[in-house]
Protein backbone atom coordinates (compact mmCIF):
# COMPACT_ATOMS: atom_id res chain seq x y z
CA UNK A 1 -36.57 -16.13 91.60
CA UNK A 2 -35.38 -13.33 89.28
CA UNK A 3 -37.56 -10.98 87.20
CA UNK A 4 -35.76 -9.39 84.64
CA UNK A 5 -32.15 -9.34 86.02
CA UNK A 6 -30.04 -12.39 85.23
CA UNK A 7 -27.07 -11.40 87.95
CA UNK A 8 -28.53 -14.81 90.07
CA UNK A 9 -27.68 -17.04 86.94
CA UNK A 10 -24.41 -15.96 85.96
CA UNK A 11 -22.37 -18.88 86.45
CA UNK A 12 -19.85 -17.06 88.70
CA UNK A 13 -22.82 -16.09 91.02
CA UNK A 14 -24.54 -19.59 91.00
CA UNK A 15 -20.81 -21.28 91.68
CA UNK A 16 -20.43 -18.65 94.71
CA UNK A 17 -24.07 -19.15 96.33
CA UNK A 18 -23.78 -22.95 95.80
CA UNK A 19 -19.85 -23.63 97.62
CA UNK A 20 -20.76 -25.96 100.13
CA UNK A 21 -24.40 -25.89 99.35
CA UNK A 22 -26.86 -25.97 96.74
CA UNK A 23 -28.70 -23.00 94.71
CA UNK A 24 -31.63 -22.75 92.65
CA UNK A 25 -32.58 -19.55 90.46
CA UNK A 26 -35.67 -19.15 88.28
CA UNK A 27 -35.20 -16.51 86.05
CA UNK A 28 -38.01 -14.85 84.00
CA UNK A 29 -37.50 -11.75 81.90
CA UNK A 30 -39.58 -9.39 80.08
CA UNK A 31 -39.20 -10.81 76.83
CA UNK A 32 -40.72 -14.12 78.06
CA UNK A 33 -37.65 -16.13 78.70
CA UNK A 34 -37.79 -18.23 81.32
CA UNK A 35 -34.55 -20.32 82.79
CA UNK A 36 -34.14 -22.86 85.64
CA UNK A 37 -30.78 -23.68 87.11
CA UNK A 38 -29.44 -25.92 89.67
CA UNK A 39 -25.86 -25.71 91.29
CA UNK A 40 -24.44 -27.69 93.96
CA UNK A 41 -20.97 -27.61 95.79
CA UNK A 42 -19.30 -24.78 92.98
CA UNK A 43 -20.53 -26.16 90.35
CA UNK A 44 -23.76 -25.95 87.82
CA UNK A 45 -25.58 -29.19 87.24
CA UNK A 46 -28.45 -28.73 85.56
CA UNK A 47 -29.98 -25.99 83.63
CA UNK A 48 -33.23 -25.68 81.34
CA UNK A 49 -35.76 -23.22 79.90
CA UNK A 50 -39.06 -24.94 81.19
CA UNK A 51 -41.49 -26.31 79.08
CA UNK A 52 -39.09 -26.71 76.19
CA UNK A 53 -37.24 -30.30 76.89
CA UNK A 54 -34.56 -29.80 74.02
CA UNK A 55 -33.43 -27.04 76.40
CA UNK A 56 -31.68 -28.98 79.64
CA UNK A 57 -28.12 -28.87 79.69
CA UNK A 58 -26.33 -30.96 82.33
CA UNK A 59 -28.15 -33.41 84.66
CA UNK A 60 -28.59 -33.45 88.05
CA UNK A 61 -29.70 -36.32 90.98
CA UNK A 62 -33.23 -34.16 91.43
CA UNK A 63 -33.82 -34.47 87.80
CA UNK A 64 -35.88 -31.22 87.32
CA UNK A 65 -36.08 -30.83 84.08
CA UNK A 66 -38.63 -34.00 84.26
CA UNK A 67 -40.35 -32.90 87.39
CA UNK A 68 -41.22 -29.49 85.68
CA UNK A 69 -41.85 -31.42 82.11
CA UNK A 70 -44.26 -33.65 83.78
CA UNK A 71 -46.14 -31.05 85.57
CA UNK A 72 -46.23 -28.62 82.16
CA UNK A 73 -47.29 -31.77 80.22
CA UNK A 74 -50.08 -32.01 82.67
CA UNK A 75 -51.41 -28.21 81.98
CA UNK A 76 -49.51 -26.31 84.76
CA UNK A 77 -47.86 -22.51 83.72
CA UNK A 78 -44.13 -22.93 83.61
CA UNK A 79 -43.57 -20.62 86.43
CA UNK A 80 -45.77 -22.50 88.95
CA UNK A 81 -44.51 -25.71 87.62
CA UNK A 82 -40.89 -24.47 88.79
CA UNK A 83 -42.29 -23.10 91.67
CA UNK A 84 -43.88 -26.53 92.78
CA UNK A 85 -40.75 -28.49 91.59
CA UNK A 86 -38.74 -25.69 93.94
CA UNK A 87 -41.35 -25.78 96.96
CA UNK A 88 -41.18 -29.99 97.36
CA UNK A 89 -37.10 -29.78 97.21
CA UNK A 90 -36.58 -27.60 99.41
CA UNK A 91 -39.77 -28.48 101.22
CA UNK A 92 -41.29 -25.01 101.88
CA UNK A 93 -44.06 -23.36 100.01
CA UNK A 94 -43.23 -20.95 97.51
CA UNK A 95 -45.69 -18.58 96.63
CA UNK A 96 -46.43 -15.12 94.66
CA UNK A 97 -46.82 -12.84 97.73
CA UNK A 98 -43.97 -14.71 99.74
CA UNK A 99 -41.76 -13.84 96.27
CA UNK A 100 -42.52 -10.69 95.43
CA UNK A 101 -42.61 -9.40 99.28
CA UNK A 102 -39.00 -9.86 98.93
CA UNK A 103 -38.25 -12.12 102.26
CA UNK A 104 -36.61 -15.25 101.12
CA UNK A 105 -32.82 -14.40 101.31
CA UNK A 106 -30.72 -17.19 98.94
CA UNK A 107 -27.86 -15.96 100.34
CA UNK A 108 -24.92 -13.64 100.83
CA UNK A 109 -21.61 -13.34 98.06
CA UNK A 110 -19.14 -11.07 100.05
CA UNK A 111 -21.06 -7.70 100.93
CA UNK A 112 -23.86 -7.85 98.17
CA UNK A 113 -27.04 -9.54 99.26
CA UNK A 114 -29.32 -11.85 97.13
């Protein structure tokens, strides 16, 4: 999860962390913008700004776009609608302390660590 730095979405970034793997970033700015994307093996599949369906580009196996629609359609925040969607895939909890202590580690793209 990003706040207000959008390096994790660039697509070069997201086709690096995913190579052989997949890679999920939840970006949230300032501004209120909020964006979801999914890459797998190099490439991105899927990519949304929650709680606005007209938003989702590409389409992946997981489907998240519904996941989070459904859960936003029920009353949840956007954010802890990703988060949940997030937490059941990769089946650990996600939650505010454990992101903003700082201790998940996505991965590594040559020396920089994200």
């Amino acid at each position: 999860m990003e706040f207000d730095n959008p390096i994790g979405c660039t697509e070069r970034i997201m086709r690096d962390l995913s190579e052989r793997t997949e890679s999920i970033t939840l970006l949230r700015t300032a501004k209120a913008l909020k964006t979801f994307h999914y890459a797998a093996n190099g490439k991105v599949h899927e990519w949304f700004e929650p709680g606005y369906p007209p938003s989702v580009r590409g389409r992946s196996r997981y489907n998240f776009a519904r996941k989070v629609h459904a859960l936003t359609s029920a009353g949840a925040d956007t954010i802890t609608a990703c988060s949940q969607v997030i937490s059941l895939h990769i089946g650990q909890e996600l939650t505010t302390e454990t992101l903003e202590a700082g201790s998940l580690r996505s991965g590594e793209v040559g020396w920089f660590a994200y």
